[in-house]
Protein backbone atom coordinates (compact mmCIF):
# COMPACT_ATOMS: atom_id res chain seq x y z
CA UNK A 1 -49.19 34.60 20.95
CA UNK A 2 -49.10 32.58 24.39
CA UNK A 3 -49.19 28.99 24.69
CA UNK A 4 -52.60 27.41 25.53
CA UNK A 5 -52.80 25.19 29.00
CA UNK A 6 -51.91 21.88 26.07
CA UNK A 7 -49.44 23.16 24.64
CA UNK A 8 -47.40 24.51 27.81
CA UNK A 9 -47.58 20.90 29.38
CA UNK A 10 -45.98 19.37 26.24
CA UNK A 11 -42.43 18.56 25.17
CA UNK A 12 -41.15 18.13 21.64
CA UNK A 13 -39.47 15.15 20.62
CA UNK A 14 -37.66 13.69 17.43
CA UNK A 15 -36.82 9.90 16.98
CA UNK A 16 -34.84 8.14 14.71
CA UNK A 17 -34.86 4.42 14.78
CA UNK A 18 -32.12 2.24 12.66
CA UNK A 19 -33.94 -1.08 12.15
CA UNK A 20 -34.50 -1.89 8.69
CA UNK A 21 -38.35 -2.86 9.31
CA UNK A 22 -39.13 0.10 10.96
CA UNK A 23 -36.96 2.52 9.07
CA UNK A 24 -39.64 1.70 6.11
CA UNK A 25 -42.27 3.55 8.33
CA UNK A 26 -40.56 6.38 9.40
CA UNK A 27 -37.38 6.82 7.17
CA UNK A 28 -36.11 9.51 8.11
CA UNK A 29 -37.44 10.36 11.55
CA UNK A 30 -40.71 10.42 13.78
CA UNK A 31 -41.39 13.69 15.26
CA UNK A 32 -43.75 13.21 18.72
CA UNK A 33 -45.56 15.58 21.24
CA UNK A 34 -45.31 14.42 24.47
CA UNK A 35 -45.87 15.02 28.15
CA UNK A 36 -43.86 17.71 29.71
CA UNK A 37 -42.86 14.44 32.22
CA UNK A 38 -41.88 12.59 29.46
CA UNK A 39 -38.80 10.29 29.83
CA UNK A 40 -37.19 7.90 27.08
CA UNK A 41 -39.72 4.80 28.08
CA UNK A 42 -42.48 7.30 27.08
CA UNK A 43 -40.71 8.11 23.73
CA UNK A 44 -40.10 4.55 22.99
CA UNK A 45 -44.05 3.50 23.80
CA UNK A 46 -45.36 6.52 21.71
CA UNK A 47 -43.23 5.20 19.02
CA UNK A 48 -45.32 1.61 19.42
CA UNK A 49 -48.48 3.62 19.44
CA UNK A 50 -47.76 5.40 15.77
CA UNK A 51 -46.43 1.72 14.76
CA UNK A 52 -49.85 0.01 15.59
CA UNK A 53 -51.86 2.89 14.42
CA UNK A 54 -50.20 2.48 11.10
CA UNK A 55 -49.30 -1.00 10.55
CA UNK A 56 -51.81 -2.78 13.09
CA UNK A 57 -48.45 -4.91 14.49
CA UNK A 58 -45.04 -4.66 15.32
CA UNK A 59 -43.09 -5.33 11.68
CA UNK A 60 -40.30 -7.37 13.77
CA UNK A 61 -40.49 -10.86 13.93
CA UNK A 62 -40.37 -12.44 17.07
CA UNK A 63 -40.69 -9.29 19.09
CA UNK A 64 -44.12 -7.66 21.09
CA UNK A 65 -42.67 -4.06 20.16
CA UNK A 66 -40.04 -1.49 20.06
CA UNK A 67 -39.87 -1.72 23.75
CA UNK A 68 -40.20 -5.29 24.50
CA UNK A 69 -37.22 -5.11 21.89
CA UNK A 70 -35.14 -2.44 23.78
CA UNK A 71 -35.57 -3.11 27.35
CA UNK A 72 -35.43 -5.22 30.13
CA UNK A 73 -38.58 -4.24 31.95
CA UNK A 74 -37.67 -6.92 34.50
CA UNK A 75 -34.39 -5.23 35.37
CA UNK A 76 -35.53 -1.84 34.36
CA UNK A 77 -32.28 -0.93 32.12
CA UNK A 78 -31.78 -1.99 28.17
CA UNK A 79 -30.53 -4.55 26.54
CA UNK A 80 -26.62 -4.43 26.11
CA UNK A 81 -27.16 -4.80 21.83
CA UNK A 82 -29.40 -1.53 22.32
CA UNK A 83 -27.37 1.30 21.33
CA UNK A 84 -29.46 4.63 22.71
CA UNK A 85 -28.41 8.51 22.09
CA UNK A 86 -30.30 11.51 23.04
CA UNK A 87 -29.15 15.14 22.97
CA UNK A 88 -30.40 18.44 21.93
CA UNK A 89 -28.84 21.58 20.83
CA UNK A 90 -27.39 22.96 23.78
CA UNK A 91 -26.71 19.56 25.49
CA UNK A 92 -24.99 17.30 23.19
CA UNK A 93 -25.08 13.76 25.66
CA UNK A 94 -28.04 13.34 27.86
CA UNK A 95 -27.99 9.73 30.27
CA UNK A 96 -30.49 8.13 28.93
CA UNK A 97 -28.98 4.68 29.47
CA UNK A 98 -28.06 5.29 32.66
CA UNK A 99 -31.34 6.89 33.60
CA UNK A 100 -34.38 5.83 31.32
CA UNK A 101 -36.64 7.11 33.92
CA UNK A 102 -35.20 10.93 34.25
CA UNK A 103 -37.56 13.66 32.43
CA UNK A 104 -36.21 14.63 29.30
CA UNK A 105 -36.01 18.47 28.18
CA UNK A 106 -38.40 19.95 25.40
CA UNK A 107 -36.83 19.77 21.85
CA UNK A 108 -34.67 16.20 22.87
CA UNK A 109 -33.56 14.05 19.83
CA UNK A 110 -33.42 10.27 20.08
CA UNK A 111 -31.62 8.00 17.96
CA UNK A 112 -32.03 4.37 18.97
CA UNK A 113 -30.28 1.02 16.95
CA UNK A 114 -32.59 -2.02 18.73
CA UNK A 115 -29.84 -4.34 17.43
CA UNK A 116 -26.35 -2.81 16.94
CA UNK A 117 -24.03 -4.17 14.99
CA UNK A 118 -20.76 -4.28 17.01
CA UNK A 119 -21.57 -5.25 20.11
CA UNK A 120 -20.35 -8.37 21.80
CA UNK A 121 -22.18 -9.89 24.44
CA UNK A 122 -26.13 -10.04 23.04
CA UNK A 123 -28.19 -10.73 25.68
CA UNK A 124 -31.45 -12.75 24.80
CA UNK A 125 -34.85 -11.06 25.18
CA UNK A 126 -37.33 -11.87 27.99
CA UNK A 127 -41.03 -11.67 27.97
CA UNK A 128 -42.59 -8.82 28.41
């Protein structure tokens, strides 16, 4: 059975976010349909948009959302605390970091840690 004109301009994606108040919402993962044009920014806001449609707000105190969280839209690049991994079957490291903008491929996993543990030099969050 062929694909209708939707579902050919659409890409898979799965998300995993390690941050304990959103981790209560999605425990395990998030699994999206996006646009085949999709990058990571476009994974992270369709992650906000399932977050307000079932909690009304972002669960994180002092924070807009799980972008204003991650990245610096000033200097269009994340935060150094962010730690960011995509990959999919065939391609086990995609540049995410280096490239938040490029178009990901259909079937990409995403694990993103807002506030890792080990790093060193936190950087403080601007407003969005």
């Amino acid at each position: 059975m062929g694909l209708s004109g939707e579902e050919k301009n659409t890409k898979k994606a799965i998300v995993v976010v390690r941050q304990p108040e959103i981790n209560r919402m999605f425990p395990n993962k998030l699994e999206l349909l996006l646009e085949d044009k999709a990058c990571v920014l476009d994974v992270i806001i369709a992650v906000d948009k399932e977050i307000k449609r079932r909690c009304g707000k972002f669960p994180v105190n002092d924070f807009e959302s799980l972008l204003h969280m991650t990245y610096h839209s000033r200097e269009e690049r994340f935060y150094r605390q962010v730690g960011i991994q995509a990959h999919t079957k065939s391609q086990s490291f995609i540049g995410v970091r280096e490239n938040p903008k490029m178009i990901l491929p259909n079937d990409v996993a995403l694990i993103l840690i807002p506030e890792g543990g080990c790093v060193t030099g936190w950087e403080k969050i601007v407003d969005a």
